[in-house]
N, C-alpha and C. Protein backbone atom coordinates (compact mmCIF):
# COMPACT_ATOMS: atom_id res chain seq x y z
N UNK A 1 -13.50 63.83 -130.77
CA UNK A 1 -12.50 64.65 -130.13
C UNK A 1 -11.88 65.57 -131.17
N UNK A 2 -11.50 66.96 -131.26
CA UNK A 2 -11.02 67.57 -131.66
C UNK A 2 -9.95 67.40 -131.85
N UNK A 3 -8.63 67.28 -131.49
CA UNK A 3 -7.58 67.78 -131.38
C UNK A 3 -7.08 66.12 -131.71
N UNK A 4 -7.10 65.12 -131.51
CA UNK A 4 -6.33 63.54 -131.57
C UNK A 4 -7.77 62.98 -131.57
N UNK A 5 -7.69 62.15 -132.79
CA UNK A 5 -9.35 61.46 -133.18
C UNK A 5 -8.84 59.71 -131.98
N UNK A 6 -9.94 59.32 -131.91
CA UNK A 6 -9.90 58.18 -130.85
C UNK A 6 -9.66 56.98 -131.36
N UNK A 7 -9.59 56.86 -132.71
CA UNK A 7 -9.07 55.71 -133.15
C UNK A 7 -7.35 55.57 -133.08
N UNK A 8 -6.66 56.86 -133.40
CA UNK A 8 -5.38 56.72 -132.57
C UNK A 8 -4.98 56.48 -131.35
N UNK A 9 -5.68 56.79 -130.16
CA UNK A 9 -5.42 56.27 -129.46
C UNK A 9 -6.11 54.76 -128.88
N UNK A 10 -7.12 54.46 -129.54
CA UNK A 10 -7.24 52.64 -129.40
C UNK A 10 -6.33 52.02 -130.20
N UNK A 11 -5.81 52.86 -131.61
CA UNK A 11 -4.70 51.97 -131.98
C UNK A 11 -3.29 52.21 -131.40
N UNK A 12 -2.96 53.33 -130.41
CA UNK A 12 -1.81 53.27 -129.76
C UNK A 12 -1.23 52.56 -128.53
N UNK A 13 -2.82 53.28 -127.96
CA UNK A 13 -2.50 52.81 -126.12
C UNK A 13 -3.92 52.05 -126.05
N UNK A 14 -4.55 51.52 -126.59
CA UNK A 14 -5.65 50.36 -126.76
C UNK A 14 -5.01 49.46 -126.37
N UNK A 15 -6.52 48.66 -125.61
CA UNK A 15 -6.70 46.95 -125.39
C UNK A 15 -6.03 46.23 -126.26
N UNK A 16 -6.44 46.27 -127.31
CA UNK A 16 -5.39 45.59 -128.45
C UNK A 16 -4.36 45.89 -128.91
N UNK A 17 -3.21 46.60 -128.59
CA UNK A 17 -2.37 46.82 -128.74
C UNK A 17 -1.50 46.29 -128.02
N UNK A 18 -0.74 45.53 -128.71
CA UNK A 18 0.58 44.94 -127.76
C UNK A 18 1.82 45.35 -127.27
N UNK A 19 2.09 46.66 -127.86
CA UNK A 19 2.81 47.54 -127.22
C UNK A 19 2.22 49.01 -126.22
N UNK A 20 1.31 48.57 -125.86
CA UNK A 20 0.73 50.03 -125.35
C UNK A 20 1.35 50.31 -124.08
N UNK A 21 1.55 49.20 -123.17
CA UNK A 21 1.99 49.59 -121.79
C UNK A 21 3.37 49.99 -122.20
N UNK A 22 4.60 49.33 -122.83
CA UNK A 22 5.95 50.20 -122.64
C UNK A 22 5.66 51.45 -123.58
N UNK A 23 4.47 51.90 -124.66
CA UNK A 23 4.54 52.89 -125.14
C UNK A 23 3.89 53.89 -124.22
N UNK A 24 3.38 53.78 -123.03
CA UNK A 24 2.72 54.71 -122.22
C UNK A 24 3.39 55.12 -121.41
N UNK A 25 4.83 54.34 -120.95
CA UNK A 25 6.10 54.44 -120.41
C UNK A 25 6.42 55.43 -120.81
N UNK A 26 7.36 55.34 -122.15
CA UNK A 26 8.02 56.26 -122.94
C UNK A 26 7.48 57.18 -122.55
N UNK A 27 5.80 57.51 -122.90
CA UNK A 27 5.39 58.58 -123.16
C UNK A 27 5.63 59.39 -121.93
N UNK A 28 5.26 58.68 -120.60
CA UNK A 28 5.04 59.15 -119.68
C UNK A 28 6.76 59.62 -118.91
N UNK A 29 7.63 59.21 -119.15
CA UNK A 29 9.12 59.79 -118.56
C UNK A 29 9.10 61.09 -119.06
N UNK A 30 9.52 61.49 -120.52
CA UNK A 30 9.36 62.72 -120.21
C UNK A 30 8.39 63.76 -119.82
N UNK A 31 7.04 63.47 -120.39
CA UNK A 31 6.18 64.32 -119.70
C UNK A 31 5.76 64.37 -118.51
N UNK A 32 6.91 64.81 -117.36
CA UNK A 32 6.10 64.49 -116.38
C UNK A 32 5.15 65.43 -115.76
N UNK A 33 4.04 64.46 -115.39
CA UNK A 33 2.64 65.37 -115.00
C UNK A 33 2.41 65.24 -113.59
N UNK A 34 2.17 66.23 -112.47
CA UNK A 34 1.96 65.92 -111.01
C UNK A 34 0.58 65.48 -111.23
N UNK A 35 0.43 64.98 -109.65
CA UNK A 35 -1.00 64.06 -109.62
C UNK A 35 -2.41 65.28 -109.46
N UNK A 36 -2.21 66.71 -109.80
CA UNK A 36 -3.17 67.06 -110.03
C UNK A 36 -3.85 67.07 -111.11
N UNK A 37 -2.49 66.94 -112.22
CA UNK A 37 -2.87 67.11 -113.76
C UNK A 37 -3.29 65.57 -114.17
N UNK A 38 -2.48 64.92 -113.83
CA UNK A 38 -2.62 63.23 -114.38
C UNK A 38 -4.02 62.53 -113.64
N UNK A 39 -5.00 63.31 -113.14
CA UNK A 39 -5.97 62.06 -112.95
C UNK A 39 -7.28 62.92 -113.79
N UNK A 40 -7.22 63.94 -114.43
CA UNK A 40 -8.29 64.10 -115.44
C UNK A 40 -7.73 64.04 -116.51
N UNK A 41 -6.19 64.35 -116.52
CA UNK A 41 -6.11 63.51 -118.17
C UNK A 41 -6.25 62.01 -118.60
N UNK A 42 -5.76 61.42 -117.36
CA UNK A 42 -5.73 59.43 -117.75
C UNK A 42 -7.26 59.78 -117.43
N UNK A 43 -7.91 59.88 -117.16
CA UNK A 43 -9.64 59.98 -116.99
C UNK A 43 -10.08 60.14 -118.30
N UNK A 44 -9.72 61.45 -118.77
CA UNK A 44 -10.10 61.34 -120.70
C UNK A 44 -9.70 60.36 -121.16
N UNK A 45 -8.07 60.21 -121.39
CA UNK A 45 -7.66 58.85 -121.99
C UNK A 45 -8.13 57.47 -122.06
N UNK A 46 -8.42 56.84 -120.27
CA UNK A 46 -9.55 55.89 -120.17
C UNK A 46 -10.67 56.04 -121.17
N UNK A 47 -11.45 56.95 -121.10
CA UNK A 47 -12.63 57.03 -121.77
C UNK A 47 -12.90 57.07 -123.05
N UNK A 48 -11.38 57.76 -123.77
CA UNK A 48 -11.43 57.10 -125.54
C UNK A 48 -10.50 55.76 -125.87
N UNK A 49 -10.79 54.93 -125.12
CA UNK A 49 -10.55 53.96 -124.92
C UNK A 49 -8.98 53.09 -124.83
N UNK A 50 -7.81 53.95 -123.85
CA UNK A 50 -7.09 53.76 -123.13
C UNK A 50 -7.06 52.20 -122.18
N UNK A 51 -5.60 51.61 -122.90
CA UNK A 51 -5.97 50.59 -121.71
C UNK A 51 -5.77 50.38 -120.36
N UNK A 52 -6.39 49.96 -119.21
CA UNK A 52 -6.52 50.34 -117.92
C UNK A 52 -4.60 50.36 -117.67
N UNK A 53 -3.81 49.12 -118.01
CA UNK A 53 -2.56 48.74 -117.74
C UNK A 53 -1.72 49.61 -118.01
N UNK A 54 -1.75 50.24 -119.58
CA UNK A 54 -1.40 50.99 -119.80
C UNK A 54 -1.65 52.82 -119.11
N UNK A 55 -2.32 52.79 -118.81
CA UNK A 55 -2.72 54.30 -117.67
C UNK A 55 -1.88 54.44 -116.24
N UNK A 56 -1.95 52.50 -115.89
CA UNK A 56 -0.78 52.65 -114.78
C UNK A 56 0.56 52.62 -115.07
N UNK A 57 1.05 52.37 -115.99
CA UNK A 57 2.14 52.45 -116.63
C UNK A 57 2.70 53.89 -116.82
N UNK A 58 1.68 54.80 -117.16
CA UNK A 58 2.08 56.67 -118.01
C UNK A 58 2.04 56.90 -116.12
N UNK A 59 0.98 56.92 -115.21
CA UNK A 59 1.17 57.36 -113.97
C UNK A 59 2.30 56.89 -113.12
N UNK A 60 2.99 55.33 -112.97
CA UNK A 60 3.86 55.86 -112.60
C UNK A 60 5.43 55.91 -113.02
N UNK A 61 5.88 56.38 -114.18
CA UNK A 61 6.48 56.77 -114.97
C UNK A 61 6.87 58.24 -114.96
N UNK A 62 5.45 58.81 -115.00
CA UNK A 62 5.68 60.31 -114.76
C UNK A 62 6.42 60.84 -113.92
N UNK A 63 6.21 60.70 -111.80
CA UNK A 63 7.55 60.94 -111.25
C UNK A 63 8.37 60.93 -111.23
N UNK A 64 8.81 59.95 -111.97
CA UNK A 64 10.32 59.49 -112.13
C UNK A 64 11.19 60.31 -111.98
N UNK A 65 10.89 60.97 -113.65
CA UNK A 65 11.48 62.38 -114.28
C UNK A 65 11.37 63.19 -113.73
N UNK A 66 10.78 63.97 -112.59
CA UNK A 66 10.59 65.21 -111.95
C UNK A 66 12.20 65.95 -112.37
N UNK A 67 12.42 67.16 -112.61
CA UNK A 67 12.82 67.94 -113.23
C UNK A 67 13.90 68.35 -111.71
N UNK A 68 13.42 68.86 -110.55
CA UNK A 68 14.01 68.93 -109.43
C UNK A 68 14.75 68.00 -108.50
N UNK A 69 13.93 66.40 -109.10
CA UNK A 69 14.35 65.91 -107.85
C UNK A 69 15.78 64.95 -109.25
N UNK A 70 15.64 65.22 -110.04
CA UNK A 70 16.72 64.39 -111.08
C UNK A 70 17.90 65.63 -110.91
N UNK A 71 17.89 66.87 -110.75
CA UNK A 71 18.65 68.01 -110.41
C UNK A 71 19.28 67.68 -109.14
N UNK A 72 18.49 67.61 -108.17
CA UNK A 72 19.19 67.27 -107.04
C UNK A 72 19.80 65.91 -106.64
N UNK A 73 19.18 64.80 -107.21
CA UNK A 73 20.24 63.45 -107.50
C UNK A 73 21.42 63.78 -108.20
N UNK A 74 21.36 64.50 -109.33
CA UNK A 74 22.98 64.24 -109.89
C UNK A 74 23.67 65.29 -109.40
N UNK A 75 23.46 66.18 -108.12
CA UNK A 75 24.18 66.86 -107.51
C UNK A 75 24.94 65.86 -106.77
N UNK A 76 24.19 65.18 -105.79
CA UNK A 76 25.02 63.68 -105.33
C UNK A 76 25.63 62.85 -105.51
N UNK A 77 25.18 62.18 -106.83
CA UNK A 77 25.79 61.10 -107.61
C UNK A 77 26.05 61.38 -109.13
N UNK A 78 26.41 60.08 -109.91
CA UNK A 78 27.03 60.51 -110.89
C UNK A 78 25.96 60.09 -111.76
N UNK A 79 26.15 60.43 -112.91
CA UNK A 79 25.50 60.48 -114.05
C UNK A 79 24.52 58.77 -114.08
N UNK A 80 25.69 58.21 -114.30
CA UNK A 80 25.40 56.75 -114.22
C UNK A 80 24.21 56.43 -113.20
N UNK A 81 24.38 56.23 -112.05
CA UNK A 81 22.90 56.32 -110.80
C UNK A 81 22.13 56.70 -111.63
N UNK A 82 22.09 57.90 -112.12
CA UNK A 82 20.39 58.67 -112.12
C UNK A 82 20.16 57.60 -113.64
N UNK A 83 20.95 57.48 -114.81
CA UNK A 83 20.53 56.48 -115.93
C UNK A 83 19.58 54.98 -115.33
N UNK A 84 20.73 54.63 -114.53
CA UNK A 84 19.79 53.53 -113.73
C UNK A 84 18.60 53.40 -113.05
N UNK A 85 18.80 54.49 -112.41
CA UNK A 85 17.30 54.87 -111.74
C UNK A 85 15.72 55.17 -112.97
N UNK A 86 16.34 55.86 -113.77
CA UNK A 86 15.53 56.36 -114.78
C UNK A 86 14.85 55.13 -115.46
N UNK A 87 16.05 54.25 -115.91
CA UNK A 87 15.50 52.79 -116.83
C UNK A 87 15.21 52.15 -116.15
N UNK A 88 15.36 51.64 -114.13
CA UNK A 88 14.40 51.05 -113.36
C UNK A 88 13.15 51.63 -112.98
N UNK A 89 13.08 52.45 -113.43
CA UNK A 89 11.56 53.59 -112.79
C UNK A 89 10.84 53.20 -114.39
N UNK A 90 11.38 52.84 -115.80
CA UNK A 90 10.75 52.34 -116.45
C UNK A 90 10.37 51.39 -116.50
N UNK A 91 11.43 50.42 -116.64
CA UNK A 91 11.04 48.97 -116.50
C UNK A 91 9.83 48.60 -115.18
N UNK A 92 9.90 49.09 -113.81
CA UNK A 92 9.00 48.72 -113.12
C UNK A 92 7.60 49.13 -113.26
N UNK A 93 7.46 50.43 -114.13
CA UNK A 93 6.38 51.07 -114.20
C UNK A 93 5.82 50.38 -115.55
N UNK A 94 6.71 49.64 -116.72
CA UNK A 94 5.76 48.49 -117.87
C UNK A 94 5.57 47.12 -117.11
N UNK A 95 6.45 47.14 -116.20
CA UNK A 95 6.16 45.74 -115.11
C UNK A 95 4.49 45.27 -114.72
N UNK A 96 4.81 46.07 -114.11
CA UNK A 96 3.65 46.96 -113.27
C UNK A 96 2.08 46.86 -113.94
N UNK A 97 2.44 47.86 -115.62
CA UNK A 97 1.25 47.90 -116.23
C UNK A 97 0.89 46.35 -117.01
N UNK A 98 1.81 45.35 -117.21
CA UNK A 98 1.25 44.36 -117.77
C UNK A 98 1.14 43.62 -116.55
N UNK A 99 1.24 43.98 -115.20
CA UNK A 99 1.07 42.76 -114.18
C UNK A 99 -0.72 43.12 -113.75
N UNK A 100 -0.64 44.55 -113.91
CA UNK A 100 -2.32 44.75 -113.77
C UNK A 100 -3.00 44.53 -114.69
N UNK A 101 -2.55 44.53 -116.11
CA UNK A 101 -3.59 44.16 -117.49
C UNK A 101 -3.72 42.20 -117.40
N UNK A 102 -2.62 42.00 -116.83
CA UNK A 102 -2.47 40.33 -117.36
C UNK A 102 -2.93 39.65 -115.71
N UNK A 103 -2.99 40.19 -114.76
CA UNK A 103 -3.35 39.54 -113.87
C UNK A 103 -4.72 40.01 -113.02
N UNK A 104 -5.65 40.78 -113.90
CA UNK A 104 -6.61 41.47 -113.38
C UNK A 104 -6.68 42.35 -112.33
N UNK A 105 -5.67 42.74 -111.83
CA UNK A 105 -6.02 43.61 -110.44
C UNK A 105 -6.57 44.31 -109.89
């Protein structure tokens, strides 16, 4: 690969890595990607060897953050809500990715 060699990412978001699913989290809140962009990039990622748990983890993470719809929540509510929402849209989305890596799904 040109641009990010593939041993960084087996040593980031790799099988063997024990932080890969909450680091695919992170990654994935702020960048958020709609589902046209995010299924040929986690498609590359899978393929330089991305772990499956971790891929569901960056996908659903990404909505979270939408840029419009976090605009139009804290038009409604207060600051606080949308924090909560944000760190439950994380936590369920590393939930999530170690319940599919650790329980085969």
């Amino acid at each position: 690969m040109r641009y990010l060699p593939v041993a960084w990412i087996e040593a980031v978001v790799g099988t063997h890595s024990p932080f890969s699913i909450p680091i695919a989290a992170a990654v994935g809140l702020p960048a958020y990607v709609n589902s046209n962009a995010a299924i040929p990039l986690l498609s590359g990622l899978l393929a330089l060897g991305m772990d499956r748990g971790a891929a569901l983890a960056f996908l659903i993470a990404g909505p979270i953050t939408s840029i419009p719809s976090l605009i139009g929540l804290m038009a409604l509510v207060r600051l606080r809500a949308v924090v909560v929402l944000v760190v439950a849209g994380f936590v369920g989305a590393v939930v999530s990715g170690y319940a599919f890596t650790f329980l085969r799904l």
